[in-house]
Protein backbone atom coordinates (compact mmCIF):
# COMPACT_ATOMS: atom_id res chain seq x y z
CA UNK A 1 -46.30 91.51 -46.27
CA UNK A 2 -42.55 92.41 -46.13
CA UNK A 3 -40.96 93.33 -49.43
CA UNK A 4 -37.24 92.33 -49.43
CA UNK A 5 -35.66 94.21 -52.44
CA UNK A 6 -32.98 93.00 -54.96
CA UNK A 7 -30.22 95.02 -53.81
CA UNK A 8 -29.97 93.59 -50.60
CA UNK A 9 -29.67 89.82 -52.43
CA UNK A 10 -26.41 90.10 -54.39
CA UNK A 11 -25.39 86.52 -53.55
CA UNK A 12 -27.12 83.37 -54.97
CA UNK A 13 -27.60 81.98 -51.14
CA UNK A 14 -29.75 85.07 -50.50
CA UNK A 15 -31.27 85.27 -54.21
CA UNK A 16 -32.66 82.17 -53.49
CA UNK A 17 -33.57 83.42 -50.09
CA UNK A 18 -35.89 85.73 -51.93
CA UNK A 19 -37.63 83.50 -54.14
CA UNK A 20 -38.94 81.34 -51.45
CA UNK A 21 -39.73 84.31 -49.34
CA UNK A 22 -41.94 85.68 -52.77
CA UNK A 23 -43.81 82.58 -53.08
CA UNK A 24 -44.72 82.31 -49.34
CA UNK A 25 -46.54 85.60 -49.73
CA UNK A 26 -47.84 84.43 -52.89
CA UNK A 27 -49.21 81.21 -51.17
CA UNK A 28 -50.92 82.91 -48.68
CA UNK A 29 -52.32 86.40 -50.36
CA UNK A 30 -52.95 85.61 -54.66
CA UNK A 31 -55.92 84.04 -55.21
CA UNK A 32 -54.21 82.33 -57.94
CA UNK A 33 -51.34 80.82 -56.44
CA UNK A 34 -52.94 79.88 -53.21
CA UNK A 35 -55.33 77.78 -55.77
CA UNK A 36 -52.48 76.13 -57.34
CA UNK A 37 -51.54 72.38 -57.49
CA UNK A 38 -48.91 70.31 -58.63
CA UNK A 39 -51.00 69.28 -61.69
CA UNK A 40 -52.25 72.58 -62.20
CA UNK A 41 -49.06 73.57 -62.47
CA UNK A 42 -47.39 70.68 -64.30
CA UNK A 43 -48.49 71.59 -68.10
CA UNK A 44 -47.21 75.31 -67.16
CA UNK A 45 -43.74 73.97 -66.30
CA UNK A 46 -43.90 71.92 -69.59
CA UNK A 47 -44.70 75.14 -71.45
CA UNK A 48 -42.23 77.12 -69.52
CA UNK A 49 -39.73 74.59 -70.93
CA UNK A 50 -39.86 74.68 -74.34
CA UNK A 51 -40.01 78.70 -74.06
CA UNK A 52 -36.38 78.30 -72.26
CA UNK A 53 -35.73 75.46 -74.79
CA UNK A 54 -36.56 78.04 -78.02
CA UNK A 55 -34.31 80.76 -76.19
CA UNK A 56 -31.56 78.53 -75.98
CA UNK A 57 -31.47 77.81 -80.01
CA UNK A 58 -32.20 80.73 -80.61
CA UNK A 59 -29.21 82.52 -78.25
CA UNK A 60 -31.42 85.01 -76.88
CA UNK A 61 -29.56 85.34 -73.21
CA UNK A 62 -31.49 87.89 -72.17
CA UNK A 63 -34.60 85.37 -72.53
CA UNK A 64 -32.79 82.29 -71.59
CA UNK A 65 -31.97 84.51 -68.03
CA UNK A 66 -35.70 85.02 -67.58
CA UNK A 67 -37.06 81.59 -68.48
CA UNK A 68 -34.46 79.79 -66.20
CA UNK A 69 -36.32 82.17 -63.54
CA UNK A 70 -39.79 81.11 -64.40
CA UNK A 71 -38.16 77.32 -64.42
CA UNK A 72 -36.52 77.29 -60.96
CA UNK A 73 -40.24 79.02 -59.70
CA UNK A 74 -41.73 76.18 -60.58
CA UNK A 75 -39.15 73.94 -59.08
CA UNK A 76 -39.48 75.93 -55.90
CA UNK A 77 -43.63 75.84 -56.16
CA UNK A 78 -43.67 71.91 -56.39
CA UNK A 79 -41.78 72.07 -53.24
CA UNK A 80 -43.59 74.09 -51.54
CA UNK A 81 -46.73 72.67 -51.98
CA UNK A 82 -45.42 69.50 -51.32
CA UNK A 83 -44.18 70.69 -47.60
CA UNK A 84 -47.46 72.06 -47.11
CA UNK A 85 -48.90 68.34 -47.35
CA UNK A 86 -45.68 67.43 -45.31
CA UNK A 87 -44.41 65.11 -47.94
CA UNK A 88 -41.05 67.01 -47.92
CA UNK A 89 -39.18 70.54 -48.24
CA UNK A 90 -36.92 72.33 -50.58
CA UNK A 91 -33.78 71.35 -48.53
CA UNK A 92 -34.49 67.98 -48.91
CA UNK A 93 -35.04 68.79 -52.74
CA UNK A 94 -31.31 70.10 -52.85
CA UNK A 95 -29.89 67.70 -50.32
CA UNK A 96 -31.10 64.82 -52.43
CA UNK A 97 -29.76 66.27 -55.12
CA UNK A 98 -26.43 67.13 -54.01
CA UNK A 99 -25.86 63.68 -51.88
CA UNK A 100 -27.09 61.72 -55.47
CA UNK A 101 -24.53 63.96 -57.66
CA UNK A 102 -21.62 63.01 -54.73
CA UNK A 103 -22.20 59.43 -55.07
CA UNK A 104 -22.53 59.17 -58.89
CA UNK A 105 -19.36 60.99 -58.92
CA UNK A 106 -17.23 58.86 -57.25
CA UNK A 107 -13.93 59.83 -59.53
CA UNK A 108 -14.82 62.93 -57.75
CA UNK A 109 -15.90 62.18 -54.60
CA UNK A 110 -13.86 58.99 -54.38
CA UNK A 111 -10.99 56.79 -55.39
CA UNK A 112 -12.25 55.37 -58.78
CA UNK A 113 -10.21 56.67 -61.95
CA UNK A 114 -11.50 57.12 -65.52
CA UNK A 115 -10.09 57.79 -68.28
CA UNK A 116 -12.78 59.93 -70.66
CA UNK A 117 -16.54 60.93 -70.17
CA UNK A 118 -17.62 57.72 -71.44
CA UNK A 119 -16.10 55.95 -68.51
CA UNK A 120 -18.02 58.73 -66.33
CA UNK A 121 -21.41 57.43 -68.35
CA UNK A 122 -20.77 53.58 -67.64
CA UNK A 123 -20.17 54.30 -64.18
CA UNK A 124 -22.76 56.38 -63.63
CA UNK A 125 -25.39 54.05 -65.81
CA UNK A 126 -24.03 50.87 -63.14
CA UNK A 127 -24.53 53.06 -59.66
CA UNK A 128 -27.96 53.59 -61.09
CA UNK A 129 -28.65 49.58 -61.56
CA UNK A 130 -26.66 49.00 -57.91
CA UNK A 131 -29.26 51.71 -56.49
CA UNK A 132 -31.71 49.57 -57.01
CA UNK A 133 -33.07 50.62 -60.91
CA UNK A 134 -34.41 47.48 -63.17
CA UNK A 135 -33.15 48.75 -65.89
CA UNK A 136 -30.51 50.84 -67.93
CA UNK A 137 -33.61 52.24 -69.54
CA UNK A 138 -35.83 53.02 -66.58
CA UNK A 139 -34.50 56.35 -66.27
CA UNK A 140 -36.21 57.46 -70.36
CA UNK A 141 -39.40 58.93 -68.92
CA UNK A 142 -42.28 57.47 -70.88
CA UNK A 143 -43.94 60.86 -71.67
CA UNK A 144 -41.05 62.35 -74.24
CA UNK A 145 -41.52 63.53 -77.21
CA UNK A 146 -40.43 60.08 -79.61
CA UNK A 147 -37.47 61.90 -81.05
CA UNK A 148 -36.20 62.87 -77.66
CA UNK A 149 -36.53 59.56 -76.32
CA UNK A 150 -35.29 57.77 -79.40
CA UNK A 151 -31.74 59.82 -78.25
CA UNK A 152 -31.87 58.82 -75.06
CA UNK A 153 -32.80 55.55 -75.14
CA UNK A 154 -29.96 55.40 -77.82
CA UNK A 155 -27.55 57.17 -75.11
CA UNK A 156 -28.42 55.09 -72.57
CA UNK A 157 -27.64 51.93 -73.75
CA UNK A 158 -24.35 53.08 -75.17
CA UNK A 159 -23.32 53.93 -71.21
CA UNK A 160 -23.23 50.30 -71.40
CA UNK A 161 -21.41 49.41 -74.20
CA UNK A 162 -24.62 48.35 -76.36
CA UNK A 163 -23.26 50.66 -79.40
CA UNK A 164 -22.16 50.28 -82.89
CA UNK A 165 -18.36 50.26 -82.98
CA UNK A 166 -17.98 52.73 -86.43
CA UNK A 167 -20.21 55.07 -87.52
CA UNK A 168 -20.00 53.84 -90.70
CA UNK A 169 -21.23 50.68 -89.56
CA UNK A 170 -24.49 52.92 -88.19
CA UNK A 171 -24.84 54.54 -92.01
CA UNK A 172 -25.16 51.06 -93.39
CA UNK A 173 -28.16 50.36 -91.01
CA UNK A 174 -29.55 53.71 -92.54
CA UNK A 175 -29.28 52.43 -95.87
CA UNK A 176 -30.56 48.77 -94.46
CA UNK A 177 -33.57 50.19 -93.43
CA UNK A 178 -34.21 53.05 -96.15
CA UNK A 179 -34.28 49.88 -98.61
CA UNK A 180 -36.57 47.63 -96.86
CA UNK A 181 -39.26 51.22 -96.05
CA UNK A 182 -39.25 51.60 -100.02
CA UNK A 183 -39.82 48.21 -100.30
CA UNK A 184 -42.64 48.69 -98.30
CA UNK A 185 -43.94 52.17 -99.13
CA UNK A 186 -43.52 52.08 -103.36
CA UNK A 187 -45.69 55.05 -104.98
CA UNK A 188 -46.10 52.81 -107.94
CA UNK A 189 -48.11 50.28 -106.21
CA UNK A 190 -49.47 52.67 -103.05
CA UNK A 191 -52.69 50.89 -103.38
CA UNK A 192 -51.25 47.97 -102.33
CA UNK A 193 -49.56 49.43 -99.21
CA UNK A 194 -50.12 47.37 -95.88
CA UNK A 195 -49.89 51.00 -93.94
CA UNK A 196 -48.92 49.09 -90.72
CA UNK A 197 -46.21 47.67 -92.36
CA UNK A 198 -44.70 50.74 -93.25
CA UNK A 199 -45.07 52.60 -90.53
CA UNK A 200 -43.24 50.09 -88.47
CA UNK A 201 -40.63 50.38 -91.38
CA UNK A 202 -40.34 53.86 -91.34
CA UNK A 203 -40.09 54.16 -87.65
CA UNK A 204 -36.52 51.92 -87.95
CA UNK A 205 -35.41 54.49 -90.77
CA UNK A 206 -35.55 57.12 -88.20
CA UNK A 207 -34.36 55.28 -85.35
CA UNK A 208 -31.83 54.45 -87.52
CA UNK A 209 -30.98 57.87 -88.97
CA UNK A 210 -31.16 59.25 -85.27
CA UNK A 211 -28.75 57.04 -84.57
CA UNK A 212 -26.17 57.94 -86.83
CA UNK A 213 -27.14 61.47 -85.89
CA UNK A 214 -25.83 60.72 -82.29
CA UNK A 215 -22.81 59.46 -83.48
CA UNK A 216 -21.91 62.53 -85.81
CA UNK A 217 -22.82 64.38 -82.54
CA UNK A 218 -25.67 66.13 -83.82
CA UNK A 219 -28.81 66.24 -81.30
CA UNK A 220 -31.11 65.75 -83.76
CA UNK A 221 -33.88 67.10 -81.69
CA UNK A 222 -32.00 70.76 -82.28
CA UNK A 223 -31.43 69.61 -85.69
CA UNK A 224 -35.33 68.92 -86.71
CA UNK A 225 -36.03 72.57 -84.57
CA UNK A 226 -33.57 74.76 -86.35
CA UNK A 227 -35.16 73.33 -90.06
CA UNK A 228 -38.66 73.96 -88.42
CA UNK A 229 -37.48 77.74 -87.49
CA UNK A 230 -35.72 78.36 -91.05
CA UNK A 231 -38.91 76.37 -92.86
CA UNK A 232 -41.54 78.62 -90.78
CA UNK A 233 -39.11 81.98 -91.39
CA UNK A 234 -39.25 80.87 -95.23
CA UNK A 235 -42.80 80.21 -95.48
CA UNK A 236 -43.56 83.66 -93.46
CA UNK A 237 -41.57 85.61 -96.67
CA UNK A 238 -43.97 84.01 -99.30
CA UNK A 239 -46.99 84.79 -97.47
CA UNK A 240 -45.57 88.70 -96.86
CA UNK A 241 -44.40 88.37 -100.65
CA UNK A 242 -47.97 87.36 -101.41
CA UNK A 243 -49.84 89.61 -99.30
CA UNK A 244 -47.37 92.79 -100.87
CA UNK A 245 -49.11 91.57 -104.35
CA UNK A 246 -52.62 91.34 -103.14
CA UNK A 247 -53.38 87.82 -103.52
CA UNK A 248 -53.90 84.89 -101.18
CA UNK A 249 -51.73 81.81 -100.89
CA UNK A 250 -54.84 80.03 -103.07
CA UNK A 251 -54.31 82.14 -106.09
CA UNK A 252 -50.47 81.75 -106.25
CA UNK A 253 -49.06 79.38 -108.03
CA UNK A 254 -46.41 76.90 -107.15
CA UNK A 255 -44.08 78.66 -109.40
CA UNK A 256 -44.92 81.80 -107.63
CA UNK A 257 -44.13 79.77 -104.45
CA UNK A 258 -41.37 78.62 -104.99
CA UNK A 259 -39.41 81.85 -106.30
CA UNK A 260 -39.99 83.69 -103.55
CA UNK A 261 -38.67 80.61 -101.04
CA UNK A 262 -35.79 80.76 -102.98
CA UNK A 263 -36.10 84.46 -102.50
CA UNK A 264 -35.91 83.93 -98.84
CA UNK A 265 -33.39 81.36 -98.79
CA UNK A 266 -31.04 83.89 -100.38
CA UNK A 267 -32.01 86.44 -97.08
């Protein structure tokens, strides 16, 4: 098999060049790849997304460089195999791509004006419905992550004009709905708790609060990851801290706990 080297690729026409060129030889002479499917492949792209995900909140570059690599492999993969079963190829991939992003753009590409980006969102949102979607909502794949699809379905909507006018407004609903979850969920008389009930009640507190988040302009997908990175970074110092004295996180006490969380809050 030919081996085209790097050097010779210093533009992103022949880059790309290279990359399909690697995974034709891949195809045909790994064991491995030439096994591969697009749904043996599809929970390795999910994986390889929330690596580039965790780079990008973290601001590691360098890793953010090579997991946008392994990404656009897997792009280029799907494609492959699906030419293979002549369903279609990686230019049709990119020229559906680049003829959709023309004709949502038609401030760009044509003669209608706006004003702001939310003008760009409406539009887009109605060239979607006049392409021949059901729904402003069709678009929020089913399989997200609640959170994630909480903000876009939020998001969505608002591309329409379904939004609260204030945010204030939006921090009333949070205070609407954290009411009528205690109402539901009081410790005093938790063995009286109808657990559906609540549930259902906490799920509008969050909706709600995620709401407000989007209006602050906080993702609060990024928000919930950088408390889980600074809680597990926290937690890590007590159990060093504990292991330093010799004990296990059984024989300290909560006391013990919680000095050296403060401990690492102060690091």
């Amino acid at each position: 098999m030919a081996y085209i080297a790097p050097e010779s690729q210093n533009t992103p026409g022949k880059a790309f060049e290279r990359l399909l060129h690697v995974l034709d030889t891949l195809r045909i002479a790994c064991p491995w790849d030439r096994k591969q499917t697009m749904e043996s492949l599809r929970h390795l792209t999910i994986e390889e997304m929330y690596e580039l995900t965790d780079a990008i909140l973290e601001k590691d570059y360098a890793e953010v460089k090579k997991e946008l690599g392994d990404v656009m492999m897997h792009l280029v993969f799907y494609a492959k195999i699906a030419a293979e079963q002549n369903q279609f190829d990686v230019v049709e991939v990119l020229n559906t791509v680049c003829d959709k992003l023309i004709a949502r753009h038609p401030h760009i590409y044509g003669d209608t004006s706006v004003a702001n980006e939310e003008d760009v969102k409406r539009n887009w949102e109605a060239i979607k419905l006049a392409e021949g979607n059901t729904s402003v909502l069709s678009g929020v794949p089913k399989g997200l992550p609640a959170l994630v699809k909480a903000y876009r379905i939020q998001d969505k909507v608002r591309g329409v004009g379904f939004d609260w006018e204030d945010k204030s407004q939006v921090w009333l609903k949070v205070e609407e709905e954290l009411a009528e979850f205690k109402d539901e969920f009081d410790l005093e008389k938790s063995h009286d708790i109808d657990l559906d009930k609540a549930e259902d009640e906490f799920g509008d507190l969050l909706f709600s609060l995620i709401n407000y988040a989007r209006h602050l302009k906080i993702n609060p997908e990024n928000a919930l990851e950088r408390t889980n990175k600074k809680f597990i970074k926290r937690f890590n110092h007590i159990e060093k801290r504990a292991a330093e004295n010799g004990q296990t996180l059984q024989e300290m006490t909560l006391d013990e706990m919680d000095r050296y969380w403060n401990e690492a809050k102060k690091l």
